[in-house]
PDB file of N, CA and C in Angstrom:
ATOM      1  N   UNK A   1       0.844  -1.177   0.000  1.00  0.00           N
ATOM      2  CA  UNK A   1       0.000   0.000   0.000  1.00  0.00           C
ATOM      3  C   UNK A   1       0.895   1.249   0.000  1.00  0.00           C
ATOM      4  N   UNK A   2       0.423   2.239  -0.838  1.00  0.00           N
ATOM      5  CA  UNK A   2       1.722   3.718  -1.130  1.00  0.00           C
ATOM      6  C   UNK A   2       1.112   4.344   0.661  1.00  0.00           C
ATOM      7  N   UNK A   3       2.565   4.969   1.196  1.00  0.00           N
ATOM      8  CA  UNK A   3       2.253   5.682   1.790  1.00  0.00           C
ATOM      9  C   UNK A   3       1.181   6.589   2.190  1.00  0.00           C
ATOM     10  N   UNK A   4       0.692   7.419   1.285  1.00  0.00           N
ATOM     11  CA  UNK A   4      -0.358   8.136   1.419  1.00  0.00           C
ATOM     12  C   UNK A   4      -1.370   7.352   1.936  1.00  0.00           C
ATOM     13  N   UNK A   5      -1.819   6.334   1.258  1.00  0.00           N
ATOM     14  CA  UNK A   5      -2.886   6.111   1.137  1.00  0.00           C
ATOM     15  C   UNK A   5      -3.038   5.074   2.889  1.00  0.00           C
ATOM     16  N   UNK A   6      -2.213   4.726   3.341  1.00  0.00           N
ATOM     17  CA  UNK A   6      -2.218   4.658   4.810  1.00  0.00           C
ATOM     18  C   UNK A   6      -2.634   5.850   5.526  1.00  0.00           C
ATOM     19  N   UNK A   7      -1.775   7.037   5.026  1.00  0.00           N
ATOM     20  CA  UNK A   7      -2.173   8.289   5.606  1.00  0.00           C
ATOM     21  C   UNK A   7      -3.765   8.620   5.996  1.00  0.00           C
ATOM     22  N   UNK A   8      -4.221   8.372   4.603  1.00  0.00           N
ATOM     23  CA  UNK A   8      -5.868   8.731   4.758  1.00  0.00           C
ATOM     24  C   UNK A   8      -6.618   7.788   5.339  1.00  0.00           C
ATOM     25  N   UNK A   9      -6.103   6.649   5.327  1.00  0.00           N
ATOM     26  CA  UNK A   9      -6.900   5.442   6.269  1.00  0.00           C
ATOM     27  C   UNK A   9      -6.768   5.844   7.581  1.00  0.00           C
ATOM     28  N   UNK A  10      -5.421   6.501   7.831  1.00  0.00           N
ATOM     29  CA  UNK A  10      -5.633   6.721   9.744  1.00  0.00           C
ATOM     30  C   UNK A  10      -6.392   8.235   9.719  1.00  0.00           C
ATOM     31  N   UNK A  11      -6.122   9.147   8.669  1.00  0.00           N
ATOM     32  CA  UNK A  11      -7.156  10.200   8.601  1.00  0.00           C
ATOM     33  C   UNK A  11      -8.685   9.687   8.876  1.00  0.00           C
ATOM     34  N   UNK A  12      -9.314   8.663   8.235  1.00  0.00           N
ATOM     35  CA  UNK A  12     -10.640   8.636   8.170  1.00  0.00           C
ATOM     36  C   UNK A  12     -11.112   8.334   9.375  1.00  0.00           C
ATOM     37  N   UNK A  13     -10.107   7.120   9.575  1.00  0.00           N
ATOM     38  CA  UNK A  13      -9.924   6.516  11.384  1.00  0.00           C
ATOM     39  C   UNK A  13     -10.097   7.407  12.641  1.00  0.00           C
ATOM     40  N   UNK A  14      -9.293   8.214  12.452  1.00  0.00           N
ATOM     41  CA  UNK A  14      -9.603   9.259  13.333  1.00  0.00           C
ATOM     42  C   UNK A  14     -10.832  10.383  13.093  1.00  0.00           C
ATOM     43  N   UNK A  15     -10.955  10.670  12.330  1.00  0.00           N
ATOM     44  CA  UNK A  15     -12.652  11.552  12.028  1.00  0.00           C
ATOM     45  C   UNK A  15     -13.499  10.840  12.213  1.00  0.00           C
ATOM     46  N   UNK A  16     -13.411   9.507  12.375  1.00  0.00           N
ATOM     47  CA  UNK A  16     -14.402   8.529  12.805  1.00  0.00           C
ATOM     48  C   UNK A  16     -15.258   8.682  14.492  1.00  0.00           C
ATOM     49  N   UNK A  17     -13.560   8.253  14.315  1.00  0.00           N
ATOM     50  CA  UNK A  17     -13.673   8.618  15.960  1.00  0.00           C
ATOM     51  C   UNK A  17     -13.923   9.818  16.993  1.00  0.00           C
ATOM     52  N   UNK A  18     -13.535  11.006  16.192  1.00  0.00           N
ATOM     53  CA  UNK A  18     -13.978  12.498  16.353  1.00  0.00           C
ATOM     54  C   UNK A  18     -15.333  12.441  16.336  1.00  0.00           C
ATOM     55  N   UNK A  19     -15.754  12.405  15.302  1.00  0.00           N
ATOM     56  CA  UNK A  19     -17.913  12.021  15.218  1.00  0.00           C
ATOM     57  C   UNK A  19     -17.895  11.259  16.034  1.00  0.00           C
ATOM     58  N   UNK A  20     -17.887  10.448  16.461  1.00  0.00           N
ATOM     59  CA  UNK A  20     -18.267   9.681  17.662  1.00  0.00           C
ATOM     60  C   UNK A  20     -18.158  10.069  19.242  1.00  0.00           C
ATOM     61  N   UNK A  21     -17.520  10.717  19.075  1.00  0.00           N
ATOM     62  CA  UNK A  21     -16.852  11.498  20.523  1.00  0.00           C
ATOM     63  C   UNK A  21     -17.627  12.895  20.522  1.00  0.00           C
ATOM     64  N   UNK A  22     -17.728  13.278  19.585  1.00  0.00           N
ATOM     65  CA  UNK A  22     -18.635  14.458  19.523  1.00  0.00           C
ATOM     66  C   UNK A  22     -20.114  13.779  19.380  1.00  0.00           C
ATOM     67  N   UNK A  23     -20.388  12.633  18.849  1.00  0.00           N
ATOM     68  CA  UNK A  23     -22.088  12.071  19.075  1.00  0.00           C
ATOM     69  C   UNK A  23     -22.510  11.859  20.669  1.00  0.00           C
ATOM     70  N   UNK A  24     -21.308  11.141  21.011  1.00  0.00           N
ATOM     71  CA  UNK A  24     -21.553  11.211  22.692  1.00  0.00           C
ATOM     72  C   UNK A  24     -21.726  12.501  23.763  1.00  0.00           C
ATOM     73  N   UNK A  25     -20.897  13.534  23.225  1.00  0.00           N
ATOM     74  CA  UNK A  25     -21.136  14.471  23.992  1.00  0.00           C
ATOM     75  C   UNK A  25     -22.547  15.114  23.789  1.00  0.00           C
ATOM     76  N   UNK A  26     -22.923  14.949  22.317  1.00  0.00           N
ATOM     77  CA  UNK A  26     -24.558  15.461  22.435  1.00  0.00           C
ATOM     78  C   UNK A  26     -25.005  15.122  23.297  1.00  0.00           C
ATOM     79  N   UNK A  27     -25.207  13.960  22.988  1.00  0.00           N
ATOM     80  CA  UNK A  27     -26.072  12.441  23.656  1.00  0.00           C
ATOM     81  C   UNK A  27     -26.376  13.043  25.277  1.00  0.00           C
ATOM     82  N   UNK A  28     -25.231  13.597  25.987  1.00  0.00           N
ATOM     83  CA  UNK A  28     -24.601  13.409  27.232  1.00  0.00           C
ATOM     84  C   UNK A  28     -25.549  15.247  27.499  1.00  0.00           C
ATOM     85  N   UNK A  29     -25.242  15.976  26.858  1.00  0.00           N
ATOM     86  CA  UNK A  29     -25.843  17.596  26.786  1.00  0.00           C
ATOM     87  C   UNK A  29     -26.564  17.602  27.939  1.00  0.00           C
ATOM     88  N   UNK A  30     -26.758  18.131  28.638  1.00  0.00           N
ATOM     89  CA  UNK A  30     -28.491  18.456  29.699  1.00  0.00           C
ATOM     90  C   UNK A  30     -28.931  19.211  28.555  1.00  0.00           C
ATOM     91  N   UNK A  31     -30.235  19.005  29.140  1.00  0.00           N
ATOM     92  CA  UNK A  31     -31.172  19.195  28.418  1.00  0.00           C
ATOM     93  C   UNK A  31     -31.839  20.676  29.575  1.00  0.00           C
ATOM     94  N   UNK A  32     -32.759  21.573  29.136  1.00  0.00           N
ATOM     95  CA  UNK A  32     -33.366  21.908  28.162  1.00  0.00           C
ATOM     96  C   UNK A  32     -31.883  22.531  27.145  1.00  0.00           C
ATOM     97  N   UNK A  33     -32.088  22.661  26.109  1.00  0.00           N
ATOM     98  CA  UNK A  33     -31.163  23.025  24.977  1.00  0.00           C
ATOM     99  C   UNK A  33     -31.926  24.391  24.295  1.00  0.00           C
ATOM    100  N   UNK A  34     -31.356  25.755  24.541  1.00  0.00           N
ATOM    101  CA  UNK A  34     -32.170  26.691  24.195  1.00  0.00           C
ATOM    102  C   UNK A  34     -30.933  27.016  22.563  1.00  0.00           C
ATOM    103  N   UNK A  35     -31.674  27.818  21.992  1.00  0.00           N
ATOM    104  CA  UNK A  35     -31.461  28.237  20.622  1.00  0.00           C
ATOM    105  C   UNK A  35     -30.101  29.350  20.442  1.00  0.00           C
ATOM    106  N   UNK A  36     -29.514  29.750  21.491  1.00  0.00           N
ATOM    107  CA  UNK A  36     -28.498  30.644  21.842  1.00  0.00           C
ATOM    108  C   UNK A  36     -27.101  29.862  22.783  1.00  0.00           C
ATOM    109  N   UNK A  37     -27.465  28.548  22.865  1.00  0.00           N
ATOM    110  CA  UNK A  37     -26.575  27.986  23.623  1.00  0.00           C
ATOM    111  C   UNK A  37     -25.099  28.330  23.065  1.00  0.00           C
ATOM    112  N   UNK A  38     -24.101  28.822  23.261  1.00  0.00           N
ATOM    113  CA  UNK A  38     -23.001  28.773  22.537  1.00  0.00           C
ATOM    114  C   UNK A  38     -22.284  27.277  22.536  1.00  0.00           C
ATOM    115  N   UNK A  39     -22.212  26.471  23.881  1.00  0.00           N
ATOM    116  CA  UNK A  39     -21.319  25.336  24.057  1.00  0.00           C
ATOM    117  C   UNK A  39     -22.003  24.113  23.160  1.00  0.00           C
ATOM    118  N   UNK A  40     -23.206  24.201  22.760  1.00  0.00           N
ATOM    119  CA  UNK A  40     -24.004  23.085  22.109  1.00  0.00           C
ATOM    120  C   UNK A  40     -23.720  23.480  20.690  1.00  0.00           C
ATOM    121  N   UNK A  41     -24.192  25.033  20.094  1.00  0.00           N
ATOM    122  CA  UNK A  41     -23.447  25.390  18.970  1.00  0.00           C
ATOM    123  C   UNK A  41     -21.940  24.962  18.507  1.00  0.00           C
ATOM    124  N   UNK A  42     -21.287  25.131  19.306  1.00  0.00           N
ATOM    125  CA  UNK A  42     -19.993  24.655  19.204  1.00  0.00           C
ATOM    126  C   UNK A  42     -19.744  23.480  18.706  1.00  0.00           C
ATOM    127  N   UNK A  43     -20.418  22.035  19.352  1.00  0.00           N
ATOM    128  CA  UNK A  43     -20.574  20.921  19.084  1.00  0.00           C
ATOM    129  C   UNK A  43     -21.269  20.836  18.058  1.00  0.00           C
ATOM    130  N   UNK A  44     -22.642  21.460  17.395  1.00  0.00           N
ATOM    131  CA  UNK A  44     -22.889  21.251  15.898  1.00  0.00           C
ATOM    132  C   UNK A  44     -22.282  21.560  14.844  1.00  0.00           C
ATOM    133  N   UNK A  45     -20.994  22.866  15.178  1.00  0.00           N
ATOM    134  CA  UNK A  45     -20.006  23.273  14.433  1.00  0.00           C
ATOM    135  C   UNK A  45     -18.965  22.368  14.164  1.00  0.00           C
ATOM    136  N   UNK A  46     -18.035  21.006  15.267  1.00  0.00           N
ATOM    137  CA  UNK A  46     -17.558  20.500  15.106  1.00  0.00           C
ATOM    138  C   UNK A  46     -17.711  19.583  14.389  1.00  0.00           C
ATOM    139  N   UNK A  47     -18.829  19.021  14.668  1.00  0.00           N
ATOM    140  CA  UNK A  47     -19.369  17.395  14.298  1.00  0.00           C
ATOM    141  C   UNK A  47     -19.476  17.890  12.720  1.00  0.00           C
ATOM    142  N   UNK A  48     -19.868  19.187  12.378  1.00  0.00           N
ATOM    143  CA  UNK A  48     -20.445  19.596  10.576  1.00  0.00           C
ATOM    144  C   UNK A  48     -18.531  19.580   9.494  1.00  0.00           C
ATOM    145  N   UNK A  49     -17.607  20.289  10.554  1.00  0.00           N
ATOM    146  CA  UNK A  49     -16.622  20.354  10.195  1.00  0.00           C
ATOM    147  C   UNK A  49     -16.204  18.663  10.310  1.00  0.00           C
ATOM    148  N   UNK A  50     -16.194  17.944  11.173  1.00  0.00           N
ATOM    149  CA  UNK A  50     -15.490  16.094  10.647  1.00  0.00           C
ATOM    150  C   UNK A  50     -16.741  16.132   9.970  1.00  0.00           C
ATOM    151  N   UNK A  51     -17.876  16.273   9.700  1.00  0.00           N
ATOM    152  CA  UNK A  51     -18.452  15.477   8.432  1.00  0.00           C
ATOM    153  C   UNK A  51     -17.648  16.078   7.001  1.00  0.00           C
ATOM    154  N   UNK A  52     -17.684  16.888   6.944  1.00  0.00           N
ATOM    155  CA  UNK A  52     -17.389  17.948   5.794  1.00  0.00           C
ATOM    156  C   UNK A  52     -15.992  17.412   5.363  1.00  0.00           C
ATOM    157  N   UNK A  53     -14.966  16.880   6.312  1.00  0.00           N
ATOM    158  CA  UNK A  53     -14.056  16.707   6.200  1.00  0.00           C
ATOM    159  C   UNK A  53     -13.319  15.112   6.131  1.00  0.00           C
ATOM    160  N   UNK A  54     -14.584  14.434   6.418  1.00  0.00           N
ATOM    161  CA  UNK A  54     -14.421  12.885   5.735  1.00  0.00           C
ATOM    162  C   UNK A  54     -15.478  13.022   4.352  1.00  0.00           C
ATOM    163  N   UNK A  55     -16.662  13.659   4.240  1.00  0.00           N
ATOM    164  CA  UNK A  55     -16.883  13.734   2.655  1.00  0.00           C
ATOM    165  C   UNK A  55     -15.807  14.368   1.806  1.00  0.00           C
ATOM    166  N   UNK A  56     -15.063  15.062   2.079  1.00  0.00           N
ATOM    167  CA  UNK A  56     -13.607  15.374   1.532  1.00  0.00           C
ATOM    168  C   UNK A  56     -12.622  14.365   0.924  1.00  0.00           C
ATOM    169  N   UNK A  57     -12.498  13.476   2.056  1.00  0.00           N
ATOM    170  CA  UNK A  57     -11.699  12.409   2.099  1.00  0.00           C
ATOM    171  C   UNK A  57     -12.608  11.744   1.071  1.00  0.00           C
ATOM    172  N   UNK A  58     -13.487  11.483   0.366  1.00  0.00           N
ATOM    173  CA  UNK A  58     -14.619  10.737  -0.462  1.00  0.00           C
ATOM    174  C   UNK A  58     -14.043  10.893  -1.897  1.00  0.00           C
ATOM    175  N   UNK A  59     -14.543  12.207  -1.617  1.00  0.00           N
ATOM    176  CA  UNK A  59     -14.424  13.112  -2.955  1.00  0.00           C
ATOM    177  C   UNK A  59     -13.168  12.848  -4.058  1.00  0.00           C
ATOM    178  N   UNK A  60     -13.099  12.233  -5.112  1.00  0.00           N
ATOM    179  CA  UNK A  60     -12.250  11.884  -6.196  1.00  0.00           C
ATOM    180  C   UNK A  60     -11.899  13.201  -6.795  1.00  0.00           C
ATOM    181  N   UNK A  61     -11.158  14.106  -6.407  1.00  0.00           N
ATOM    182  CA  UNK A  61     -10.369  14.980  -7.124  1.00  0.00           C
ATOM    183  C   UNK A  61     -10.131  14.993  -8.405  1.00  0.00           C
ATOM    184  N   UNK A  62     -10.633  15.606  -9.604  1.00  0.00           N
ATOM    185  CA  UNK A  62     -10.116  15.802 -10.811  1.00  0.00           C
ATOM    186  C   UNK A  62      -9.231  16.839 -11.345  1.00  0.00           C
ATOM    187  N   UNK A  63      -7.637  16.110 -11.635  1.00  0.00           N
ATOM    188  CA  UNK A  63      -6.773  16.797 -11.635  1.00  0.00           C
ATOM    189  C   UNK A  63      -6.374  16.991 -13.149  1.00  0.00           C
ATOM    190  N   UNK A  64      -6.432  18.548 -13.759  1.00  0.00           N
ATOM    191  CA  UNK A  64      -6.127  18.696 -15.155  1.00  0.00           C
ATOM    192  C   UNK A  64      -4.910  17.836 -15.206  1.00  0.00           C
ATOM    193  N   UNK A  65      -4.867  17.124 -16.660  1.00  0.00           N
ATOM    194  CA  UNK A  65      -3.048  17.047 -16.973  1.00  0.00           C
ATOM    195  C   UNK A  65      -3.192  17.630 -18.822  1.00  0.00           C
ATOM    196  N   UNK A  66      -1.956  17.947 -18.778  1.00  0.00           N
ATOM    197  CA  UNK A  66      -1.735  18.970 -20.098  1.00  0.00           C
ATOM    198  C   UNK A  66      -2.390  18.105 -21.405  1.00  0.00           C
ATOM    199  N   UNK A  67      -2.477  18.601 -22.243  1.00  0.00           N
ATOM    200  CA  UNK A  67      -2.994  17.866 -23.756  1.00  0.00           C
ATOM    201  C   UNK A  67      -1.787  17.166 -24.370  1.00  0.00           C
ATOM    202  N   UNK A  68      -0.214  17.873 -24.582  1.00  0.00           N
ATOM    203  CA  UNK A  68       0.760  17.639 -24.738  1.00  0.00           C
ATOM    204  C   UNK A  68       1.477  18.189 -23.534  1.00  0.00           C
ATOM    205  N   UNK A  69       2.218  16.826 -22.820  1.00  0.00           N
ATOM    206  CA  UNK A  69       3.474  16.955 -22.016  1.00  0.00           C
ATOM    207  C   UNK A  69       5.213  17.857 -22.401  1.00  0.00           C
ATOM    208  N   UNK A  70       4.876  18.253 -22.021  1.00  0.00           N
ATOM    209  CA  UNK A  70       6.359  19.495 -22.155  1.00  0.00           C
ATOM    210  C   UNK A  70       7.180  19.241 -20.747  1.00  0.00           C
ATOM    211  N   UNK A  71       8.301  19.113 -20.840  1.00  0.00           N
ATOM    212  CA  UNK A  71       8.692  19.258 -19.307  1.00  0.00           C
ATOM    213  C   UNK A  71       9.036  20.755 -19.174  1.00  0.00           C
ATOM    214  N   UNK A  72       8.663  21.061 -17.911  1.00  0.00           N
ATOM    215  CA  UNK A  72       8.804  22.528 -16.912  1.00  0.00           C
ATOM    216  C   UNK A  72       7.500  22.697 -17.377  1.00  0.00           C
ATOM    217  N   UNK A  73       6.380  21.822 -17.667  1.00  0.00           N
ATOM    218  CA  UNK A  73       5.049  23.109 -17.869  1.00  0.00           C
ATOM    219  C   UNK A  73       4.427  22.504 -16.750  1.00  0.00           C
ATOM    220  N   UNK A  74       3.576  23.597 -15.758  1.00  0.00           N
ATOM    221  CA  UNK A  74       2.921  22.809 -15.077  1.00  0.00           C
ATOM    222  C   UNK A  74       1.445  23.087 -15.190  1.00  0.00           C
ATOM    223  N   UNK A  75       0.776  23.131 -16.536  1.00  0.00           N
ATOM    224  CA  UNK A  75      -0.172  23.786 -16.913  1.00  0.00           C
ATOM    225  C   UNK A  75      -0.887  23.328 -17.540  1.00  0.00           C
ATOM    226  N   UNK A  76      -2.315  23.146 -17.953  1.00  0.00           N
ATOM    227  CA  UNK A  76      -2.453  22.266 -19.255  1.00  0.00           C
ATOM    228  C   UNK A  76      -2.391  23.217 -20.491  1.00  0.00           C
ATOM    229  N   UNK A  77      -1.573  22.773 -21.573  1.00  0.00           N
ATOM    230  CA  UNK A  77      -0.888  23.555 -22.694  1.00  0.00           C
ATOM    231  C   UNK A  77      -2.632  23.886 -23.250  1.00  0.00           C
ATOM    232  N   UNK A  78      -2.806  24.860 -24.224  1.00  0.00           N
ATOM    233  CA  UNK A  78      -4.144  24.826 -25.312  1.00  0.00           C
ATOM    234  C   UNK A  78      -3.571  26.113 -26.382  1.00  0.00           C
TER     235      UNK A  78
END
């Protein structure tokens, strides 16, 4: 397996586990939960940022490559 791609396996591994740790602390919240809470906001901010950031990890990147290869271009030629 190339390096990287270990990389993103312990990346996902761990955002896994971030959502989960942040699902529990909802879970855990007292309740009543008013609409101005900042510390509960906080936690819907986190949990949106690891989602956002393992659909990232998803996402197949499409990377231009040139029409004709030139070396020193790092561009696609037209």
């Amino acid at each position: 397996m190339d390096d990287y791609s270990e990389c993103l396996d312990i990346a996902r591994q761990e955002l896994k586990l971030a959502k989960a740790a942040l699902r529990r602390d909802m879970a855990e919240y007292p309740t009543p939960i008013a609409g101005c809470d900042e510390q509960f906001n906080h936690l819907l901010d986190q949990i949106e940022r690891v989602r956002t950031a393992l659909a990232a990890l998803e996402i197949p990147n499409f990377v231009p490559t040139p029409r004709k290869l030139e070396p020193g271009r790092s561009i696609e030629s037209r």
